[in-house]
Protein backbone atom coordinates (compact mmCIF):
# COMPACT_ATOMS: atom_id res chain seq x y z
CA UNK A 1 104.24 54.90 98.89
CA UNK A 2 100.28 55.71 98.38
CA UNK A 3 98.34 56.91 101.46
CA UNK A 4 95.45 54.82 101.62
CA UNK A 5 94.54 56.49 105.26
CA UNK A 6 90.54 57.31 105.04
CA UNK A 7 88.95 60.21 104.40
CA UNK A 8 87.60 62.05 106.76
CA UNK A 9 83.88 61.87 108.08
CA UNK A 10 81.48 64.67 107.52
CA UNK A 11 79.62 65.87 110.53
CA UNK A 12 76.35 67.33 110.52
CA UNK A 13 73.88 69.13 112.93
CA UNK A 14 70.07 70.00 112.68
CA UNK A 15 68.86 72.21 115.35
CA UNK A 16 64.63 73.45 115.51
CA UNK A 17 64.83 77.55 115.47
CA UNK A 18 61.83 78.19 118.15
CA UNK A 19 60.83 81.01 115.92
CA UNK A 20 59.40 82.53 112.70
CA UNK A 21 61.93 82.75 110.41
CA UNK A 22 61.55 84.78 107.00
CA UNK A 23 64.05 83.56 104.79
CA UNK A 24 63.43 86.26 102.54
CA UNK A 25 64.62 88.74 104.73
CA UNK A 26 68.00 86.59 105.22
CA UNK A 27 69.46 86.43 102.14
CA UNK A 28 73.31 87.46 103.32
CA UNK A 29 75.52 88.72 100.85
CA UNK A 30 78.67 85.81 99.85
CA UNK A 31 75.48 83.47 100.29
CA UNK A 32 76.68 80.21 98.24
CA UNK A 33 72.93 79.05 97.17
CA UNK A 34 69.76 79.50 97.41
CA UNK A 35 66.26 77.40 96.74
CA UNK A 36 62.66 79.06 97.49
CA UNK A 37 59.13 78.43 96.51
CA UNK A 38 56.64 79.88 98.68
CA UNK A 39 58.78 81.05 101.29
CA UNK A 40 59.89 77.88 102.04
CA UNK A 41 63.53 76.55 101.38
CA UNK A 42 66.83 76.66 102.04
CA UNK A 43 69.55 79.66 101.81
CA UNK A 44 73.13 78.58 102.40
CA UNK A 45 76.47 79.91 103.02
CA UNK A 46 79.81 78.36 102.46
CA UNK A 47 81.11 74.89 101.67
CA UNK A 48 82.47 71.88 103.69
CA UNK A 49 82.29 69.66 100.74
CA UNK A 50 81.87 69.43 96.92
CA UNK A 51 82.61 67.60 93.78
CA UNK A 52 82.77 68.97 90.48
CA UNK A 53 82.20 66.51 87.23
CA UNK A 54 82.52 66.86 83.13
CA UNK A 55 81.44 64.62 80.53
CA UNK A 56 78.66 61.86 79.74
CA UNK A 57 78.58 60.76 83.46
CA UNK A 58 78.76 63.86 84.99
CA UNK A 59 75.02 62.93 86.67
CA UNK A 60 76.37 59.64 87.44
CA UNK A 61 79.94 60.71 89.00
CA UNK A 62 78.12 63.39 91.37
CA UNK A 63 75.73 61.10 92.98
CA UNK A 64 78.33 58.59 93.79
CA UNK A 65 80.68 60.69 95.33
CA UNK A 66 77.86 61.91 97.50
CA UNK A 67 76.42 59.01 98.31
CA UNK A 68 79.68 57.80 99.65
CA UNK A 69 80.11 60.67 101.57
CA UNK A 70 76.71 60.05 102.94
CA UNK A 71 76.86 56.58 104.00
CA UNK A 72 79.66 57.41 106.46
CA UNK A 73 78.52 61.26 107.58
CA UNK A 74 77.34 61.40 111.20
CA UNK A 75 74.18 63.61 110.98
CA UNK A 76 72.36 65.11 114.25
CA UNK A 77 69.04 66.04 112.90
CA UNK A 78 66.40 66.76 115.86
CA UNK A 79 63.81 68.34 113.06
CA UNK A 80 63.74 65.71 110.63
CA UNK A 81 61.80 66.96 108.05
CA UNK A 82 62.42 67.82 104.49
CA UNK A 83 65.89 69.96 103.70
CA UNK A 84 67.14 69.08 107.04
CA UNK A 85 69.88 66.72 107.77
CA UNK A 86 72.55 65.96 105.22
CA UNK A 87 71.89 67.52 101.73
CA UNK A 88 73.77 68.91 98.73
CA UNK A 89 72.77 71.39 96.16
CA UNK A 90 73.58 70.76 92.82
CA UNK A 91 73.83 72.54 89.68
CA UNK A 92 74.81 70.77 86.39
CA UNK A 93 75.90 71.70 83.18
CA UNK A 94 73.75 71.12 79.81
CA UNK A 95 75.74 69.38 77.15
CA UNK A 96 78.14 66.44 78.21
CA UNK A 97 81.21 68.47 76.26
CA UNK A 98 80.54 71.97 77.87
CA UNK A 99 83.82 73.39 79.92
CA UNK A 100 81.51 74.54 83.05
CA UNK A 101 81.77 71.98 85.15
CA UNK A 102 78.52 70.62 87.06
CA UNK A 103 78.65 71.11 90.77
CA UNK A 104 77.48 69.27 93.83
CA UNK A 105 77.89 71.04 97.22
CA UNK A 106 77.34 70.49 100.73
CA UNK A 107 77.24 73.99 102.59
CA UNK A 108 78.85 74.89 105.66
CA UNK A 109 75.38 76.45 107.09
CA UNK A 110 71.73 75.71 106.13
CA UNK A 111 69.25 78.03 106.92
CA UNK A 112 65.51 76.11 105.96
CA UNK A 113 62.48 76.16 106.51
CA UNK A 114 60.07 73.79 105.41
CA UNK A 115 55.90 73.28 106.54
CA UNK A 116 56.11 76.41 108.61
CA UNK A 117 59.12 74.65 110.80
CA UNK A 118 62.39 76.48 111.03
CA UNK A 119 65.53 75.06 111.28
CA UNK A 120 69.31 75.67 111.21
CA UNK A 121 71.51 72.94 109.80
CA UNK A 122 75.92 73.38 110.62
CA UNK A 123 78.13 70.43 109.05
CA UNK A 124 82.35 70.05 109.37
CA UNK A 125 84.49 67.32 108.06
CA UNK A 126 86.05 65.34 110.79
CA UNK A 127 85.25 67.33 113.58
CA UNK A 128 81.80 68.87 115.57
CA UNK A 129 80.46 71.56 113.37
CA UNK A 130 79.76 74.26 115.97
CA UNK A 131 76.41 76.48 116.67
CA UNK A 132 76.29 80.16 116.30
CA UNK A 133 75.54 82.23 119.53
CA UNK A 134 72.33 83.19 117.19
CA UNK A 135 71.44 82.04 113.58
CA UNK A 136 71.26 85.91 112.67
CA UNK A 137 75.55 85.77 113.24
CA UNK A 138 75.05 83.29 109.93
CA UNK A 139 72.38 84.60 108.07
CA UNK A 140 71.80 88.67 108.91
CA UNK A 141 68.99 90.45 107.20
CA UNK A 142 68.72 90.82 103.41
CA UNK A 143 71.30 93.77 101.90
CA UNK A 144 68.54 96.74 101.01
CA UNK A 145 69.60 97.93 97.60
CA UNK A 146 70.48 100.00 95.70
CA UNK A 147 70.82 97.57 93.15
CA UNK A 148 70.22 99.84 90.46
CA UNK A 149 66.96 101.51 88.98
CA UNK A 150 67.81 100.25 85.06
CA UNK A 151 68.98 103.14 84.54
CA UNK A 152 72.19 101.99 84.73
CA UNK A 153 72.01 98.60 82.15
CA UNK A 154 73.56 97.98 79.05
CA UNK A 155 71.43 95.03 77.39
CA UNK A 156 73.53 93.62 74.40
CA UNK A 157 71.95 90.69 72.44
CA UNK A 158 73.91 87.88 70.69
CA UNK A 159 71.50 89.07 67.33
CA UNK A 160 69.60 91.32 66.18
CA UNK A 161 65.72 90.90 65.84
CA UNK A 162 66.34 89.62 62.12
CA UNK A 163 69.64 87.66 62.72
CA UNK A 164 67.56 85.16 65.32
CA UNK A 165 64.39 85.61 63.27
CA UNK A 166 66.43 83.70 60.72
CA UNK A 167 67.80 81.04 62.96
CA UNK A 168 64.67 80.51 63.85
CA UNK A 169 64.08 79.73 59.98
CA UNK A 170 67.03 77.76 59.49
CA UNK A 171 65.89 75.64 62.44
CA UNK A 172 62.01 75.50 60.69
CA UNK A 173 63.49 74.62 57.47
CA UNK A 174 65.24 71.30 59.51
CA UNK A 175 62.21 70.24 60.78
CA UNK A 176 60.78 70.41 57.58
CA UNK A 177 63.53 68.56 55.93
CA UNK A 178 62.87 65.71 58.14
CA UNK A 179 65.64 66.08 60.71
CA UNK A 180 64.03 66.88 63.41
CA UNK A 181 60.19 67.13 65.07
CA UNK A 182 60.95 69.73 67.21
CA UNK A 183 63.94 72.04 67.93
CA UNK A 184 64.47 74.22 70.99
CA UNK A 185 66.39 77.41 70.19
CA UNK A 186 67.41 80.20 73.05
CA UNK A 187 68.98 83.48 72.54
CA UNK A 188 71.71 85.22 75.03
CA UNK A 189 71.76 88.80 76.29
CA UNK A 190 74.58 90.10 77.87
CA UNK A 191 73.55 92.61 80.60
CA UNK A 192 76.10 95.20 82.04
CA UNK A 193 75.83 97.13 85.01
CA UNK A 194 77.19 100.24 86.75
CA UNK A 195 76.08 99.23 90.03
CA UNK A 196 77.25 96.05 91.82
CA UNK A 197 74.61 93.32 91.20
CA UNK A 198 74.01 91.63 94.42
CA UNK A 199 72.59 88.19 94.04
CA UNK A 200 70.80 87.82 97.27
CA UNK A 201 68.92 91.27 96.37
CA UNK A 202 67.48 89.49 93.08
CA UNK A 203 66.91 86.57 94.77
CA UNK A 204 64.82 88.44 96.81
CA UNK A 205 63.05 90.03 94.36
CA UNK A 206 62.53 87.13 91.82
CA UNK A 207 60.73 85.18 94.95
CA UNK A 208 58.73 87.99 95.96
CA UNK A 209 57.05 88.62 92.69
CA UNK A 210 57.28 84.87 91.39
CA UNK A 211 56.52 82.85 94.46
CA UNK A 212 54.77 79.65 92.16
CA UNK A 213 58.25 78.90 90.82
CA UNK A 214 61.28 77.37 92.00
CA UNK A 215 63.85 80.48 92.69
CA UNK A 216 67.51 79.15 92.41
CA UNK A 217 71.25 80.52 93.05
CA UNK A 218 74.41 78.17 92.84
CA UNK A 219 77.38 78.50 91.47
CA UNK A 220 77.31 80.97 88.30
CA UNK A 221 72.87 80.30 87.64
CA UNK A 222 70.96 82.20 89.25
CA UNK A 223 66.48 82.77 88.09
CA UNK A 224 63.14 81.64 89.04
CA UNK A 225 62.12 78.34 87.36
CA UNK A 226 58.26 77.34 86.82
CA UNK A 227 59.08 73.84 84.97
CA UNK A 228 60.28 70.75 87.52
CA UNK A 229 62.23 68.11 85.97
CA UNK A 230 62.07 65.59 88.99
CA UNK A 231 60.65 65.90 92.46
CA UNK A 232 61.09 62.46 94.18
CA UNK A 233 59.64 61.39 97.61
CA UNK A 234 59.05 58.04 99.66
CA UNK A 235 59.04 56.36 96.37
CA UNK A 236 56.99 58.24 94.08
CA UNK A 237 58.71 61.17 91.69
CA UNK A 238 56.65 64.14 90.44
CA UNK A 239 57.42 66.15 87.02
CA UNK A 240 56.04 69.28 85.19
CA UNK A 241 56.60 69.42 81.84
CA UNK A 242 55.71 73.17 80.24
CA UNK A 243 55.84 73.43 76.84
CA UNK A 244 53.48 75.73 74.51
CA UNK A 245 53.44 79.31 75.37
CA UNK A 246 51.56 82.41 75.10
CA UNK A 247 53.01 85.93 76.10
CA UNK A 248 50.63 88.04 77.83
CA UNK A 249 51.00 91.94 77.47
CA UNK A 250 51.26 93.98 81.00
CA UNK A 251 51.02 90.91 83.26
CA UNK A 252 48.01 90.40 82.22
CA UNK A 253 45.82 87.09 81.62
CA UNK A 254 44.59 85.41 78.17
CA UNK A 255 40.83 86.47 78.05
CA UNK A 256 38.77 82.66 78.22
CA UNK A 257 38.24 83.16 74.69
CA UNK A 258 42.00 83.42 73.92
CA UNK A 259 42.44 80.82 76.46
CA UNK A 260 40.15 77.99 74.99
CA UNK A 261 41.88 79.04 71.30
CA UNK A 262 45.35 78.22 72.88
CA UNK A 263 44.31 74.92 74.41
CA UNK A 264 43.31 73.74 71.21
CA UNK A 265 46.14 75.46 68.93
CA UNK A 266 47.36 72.68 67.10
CA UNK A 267 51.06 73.92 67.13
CA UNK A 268 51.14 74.16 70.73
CA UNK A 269 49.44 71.35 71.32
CA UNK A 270 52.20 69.40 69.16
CA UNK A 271 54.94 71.45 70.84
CA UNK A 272 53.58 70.15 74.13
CA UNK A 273 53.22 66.54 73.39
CA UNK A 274 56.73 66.29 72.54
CA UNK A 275 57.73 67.16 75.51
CA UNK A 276 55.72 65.44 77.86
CA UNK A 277 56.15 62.00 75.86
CA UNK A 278 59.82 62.29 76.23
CA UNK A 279 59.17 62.50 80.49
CA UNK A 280 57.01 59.36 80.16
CA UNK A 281 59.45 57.60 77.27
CA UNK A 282 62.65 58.15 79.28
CA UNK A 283 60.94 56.97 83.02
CA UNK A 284 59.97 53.49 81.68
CA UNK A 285 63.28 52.28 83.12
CA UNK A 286 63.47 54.16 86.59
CA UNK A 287 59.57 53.76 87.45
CA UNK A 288 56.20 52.07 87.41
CA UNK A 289 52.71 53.32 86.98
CA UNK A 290 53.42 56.12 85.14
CA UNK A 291 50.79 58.59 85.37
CA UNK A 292 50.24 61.37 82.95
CA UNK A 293 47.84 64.87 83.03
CA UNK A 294 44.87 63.53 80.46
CA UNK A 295 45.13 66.54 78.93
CA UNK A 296 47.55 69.78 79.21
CA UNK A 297 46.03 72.54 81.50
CA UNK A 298 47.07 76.45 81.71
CA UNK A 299 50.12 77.41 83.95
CA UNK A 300 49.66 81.02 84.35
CA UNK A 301 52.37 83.54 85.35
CA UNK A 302 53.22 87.50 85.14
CA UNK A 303 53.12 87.92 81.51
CA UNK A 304 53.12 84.28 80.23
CA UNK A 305 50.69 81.48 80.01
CA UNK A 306 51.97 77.55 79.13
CA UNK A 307 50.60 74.51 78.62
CA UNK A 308 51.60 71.92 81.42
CA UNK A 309 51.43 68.18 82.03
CA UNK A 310 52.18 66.78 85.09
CA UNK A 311 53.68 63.35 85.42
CA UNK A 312 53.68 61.06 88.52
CA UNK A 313 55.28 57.37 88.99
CA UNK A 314 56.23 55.31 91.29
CA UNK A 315 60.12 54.79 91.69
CA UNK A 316 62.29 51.29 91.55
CA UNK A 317 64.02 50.87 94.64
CA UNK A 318 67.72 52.37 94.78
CA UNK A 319 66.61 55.10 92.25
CA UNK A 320 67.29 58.71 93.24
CA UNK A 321 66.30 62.23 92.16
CA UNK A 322 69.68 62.90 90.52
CA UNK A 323 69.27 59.41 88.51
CA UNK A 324 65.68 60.35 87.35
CA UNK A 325 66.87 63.99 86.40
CA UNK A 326 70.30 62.79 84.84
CA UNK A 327 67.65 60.60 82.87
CA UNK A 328 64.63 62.86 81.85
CA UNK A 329 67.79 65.31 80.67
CA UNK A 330 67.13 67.33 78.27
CA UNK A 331 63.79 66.66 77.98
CA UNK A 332 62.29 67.76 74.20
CA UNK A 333 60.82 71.13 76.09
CA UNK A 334 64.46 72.06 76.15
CA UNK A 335 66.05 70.45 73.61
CA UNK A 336 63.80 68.73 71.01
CA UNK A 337 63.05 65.57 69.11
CA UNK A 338 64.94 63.18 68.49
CA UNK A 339 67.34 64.35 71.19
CA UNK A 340 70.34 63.42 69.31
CA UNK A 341 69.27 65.33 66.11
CA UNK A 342 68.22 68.23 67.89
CA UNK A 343 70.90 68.94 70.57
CA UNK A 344 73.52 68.56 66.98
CA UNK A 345 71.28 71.24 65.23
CA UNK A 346 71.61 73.62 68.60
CA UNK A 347 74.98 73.12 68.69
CA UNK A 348 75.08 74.37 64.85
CA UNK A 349 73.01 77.31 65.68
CA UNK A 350 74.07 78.99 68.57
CA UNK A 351 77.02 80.23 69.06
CA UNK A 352 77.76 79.97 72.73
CA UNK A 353 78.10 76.69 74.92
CA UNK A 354 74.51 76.71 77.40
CA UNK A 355 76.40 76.20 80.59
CA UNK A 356 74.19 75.36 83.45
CA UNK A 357 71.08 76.96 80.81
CA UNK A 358 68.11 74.20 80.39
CA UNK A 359 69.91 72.22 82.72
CA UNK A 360 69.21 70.40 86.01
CA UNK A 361 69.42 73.02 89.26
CA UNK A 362 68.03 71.97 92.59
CA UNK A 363 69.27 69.74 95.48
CA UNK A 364 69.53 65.89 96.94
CA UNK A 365 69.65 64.13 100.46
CA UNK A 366 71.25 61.58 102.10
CA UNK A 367 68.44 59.35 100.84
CA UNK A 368 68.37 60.39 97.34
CA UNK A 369 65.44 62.15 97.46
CA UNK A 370 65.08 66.05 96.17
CA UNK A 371 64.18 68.27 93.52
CA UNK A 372 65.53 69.22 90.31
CA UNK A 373 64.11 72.07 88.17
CA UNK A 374 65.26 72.74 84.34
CA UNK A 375 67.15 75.95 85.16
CA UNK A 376 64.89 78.81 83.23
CA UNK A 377 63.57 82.44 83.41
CA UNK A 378 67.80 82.81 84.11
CA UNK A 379 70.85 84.38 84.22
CA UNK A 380 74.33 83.29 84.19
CA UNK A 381 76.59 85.48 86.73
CA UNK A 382 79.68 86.59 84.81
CA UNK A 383 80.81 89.11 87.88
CA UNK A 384 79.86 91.96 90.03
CA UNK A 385 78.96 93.98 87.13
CA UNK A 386 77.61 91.44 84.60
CA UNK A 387 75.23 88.83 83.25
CA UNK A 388 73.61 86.77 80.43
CA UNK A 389 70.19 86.06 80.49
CA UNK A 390 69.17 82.89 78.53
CA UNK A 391 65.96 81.85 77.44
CA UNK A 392 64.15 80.08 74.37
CA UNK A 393 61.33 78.45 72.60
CA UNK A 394 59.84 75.56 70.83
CA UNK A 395 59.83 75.40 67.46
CA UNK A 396 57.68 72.91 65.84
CA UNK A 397 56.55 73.02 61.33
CA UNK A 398 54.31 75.70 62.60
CA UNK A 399 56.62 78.14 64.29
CA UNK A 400 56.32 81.76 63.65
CA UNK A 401 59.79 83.63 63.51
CA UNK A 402 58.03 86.90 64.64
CA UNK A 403 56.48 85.38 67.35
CA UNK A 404 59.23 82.91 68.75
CA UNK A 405 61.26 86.43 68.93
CA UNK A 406 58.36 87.77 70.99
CA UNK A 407 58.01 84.92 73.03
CA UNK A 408 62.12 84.77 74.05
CA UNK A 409 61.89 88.11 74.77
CA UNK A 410 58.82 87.48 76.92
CA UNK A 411 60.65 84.58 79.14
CA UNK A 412 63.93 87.35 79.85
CA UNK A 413 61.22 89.85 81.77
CA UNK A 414 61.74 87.73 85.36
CA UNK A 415 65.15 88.18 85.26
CA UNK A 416 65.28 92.13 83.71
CA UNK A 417 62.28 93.20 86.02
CA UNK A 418 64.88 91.61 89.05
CA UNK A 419 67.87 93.82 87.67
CA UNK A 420 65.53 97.34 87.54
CA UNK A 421 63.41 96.82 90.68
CA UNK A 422 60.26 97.00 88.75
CA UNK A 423 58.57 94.54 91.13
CA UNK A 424 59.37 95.89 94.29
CA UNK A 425 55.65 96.96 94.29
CA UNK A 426 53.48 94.24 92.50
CA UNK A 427 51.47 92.37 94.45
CA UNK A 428 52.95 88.85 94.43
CA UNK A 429 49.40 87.75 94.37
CA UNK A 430 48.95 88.18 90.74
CA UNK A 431 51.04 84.84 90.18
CA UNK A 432 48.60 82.16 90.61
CA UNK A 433 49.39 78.17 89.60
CA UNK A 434 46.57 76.25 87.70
């Protein structure tokens, strides 16, 4: 005899914090995720709920189970505002066959804060989720280090300079047989540590000295993303496409000479406009009134300068973030073009599944509405003691092996300057958006 008794009802309760609240500085250890941009966000502990999905509907399977836990949850929400309420964070896997599972999760405890408002949010399946005495008993101050100095890490790369030099060849040669316009290709580097690494201490960091970008921790991903796959809000969905980049030496900036030569690199510029016609291709269904940059501009960052399109459109009713993210993914500044022929060619070259790398990281409401960021500038948590940075490039006809090498190298500094405290003491200033 089944049991066809009904599940139980998620509770959930926003309370306004009457205070400043740095959520830098409370950034717990066991936290269970974390999303920051400007010290705004959320950090969260725990879980009440979660699903966890494989395959080609993976997207698909974790917005319907949430949304049918949200259209019976009983939410308290006195703030109202954005992150408050009801929401789930959500990391997902990159190819439909990998054996990570993607991950949708509603935490027990919310700390937030969004427009300068603070909040606390508590949630409980079938019973009153109850309030801390204080929301320090939830979230106490950040753990100070040591997390190391980098003295301490072991960096070993899946190839040597000339092993992914010659991917990078074999990958050329496709495109110029025809099978491909583009090809992403990424390189791992297993990192190994003597000293605990403590993922609320890097999280720390990585927002501190890389406040532009969207800093994320769920799951096993962890790293501070500058490229946003889909932002949607009261109908309208925002996304950055970067693709085209230039490694700056010392955290430096292009000089306007070098600047103006890399806006009108034809390489880059070719790179680029794969990518953001895929966003614009792929949203025909989903939205109306597409709207596209008219040209690329310069997204400047601590030793790396892209070329960036932004894309807005207004949303058919019923569509969510999850739907347009589940959709844009992979875009061609993470895969390539054709999709098909270039995520087969990946698959050939590198030798490790991407897990949650390139993929969609971020969070949804009740509503639908959220963000989703292509999870870059990351590492993949493997334990206390280790993890594997990921990153890659764009290869186009063009492509340089030498310089693609340079230029993965270039997008693993976030996460390595995180593991050796070099940016303790840079002025976060020196990031600056375009």
């Amino acid at each position: 005899m089944s049991d066809h008794s009904p599940s139980p009802t998620i509770l959930v309760r926003t309370v306004r914090l009457e205070e400043d609240v740095d959520l830098l500085g409370h950034l717990p250890r066991g936290l269970t995720g974390a999303w920051l941009r400007h010290g705004q966000g959320v950090v969260a502990i725990g879980s009440t709920w979660s699903v966890q999905t494989t395959g080609p509907h993976r997207f698909g399977a974790a917005s319907s189970a949430f949304r049918a836990l949200a259209a019976t949850a009983r939410v308290d929400d006195e703030v109202r505002t954005r992150t408050s309420g009801l929401i789930a964070l959500g990391s997902f896997s990159y190819a439909a066959g990998s054996p990570r599972p993607s991950t949708l999760l509603v935490p027990r405890a919310v700390l937030g804060v969004h427009d300068g408002e603070a909040f606390l949010t508590v949630t409980a399946m079938g019973e009153e989720p109850s309030l801390p005495t204080s929301w320090r008993d939830l979230f106490p101050s950040t753990p100070v280090g040591p997390l190391g100095d980098g003295e301490d890490l072991e960096l070993e790369p899946d190839h040597t300079p000339d092993e992914y030099q010659a991917l990078v060849q074999e990958a050329v040669a496709e495109i110029a047989a025809g099978r491909a316009g583009k090809i992403v290709l990424s390189e791992r580097t297993t990192v190994r540590s003597a000293t605990p690494l403590e993922p609320a201490l890097l999280l720390a960091r990585l927002a501190r000295a890389y406040p532009s970008t969207w800093v994320y921790h769920l799951e096993d991903v962890i790293g501070a993303s500058p490229e946003m796959l889909a932002q949607t809000e009261d109908g309208r969905v925002f996304s950055r496409v970067l693709a085209g980049t230039r490694p700056v030496a010392d955290d430096g900036e292009l000089d306007e000479a070098d600047r103006r030569a890399f806006r009108a690199d034809a390489k880059e510029l070719s790179e680029h406009a794969y990518a953001a016609d895929s966003v614009v291709e792929r949203l025909v269904d989903l939205a109306e009134d597409v709207e596209v940059s008219p040209e690329p501009f310069v997204l400047r960052l601590p030793g790396l300068e892209h070329l960036a399109s932004d894309v807005t459109a207004r949303l058919r009713n019923g569509v969510t973030s999850l739907d347009v993210a589940a959709r844009l993914h992979p875009s061609a500044a993470v895969s390539g073009t054709p999709r098909e022929q270039a995520d087969a060619i990946i698959e050939r070259l590198e030798p490790h599944d991407r897990g949650g790398y390139a993929s969609p990281v971020g969070w949804m409401d009740a509503d639908g509405d959220g963000q989703w960021a292509i999870a870059l500038r990351m590492a993949h948590l493997r334990g206390p003691h280790e993890l594997v940075l990921q990153a890659g490039g764009g290869l186009v006809a063009a492509s340089d092996p030498v310089s693609e090498h340079a230029e993965v190298l270039a997008k693993c500094r976030p996460m390595l300057r995180a593991l050796r405290g070099d940016q303790a003491e840079r002025d976060p200033s020196v990031t600056s958006s375009v």
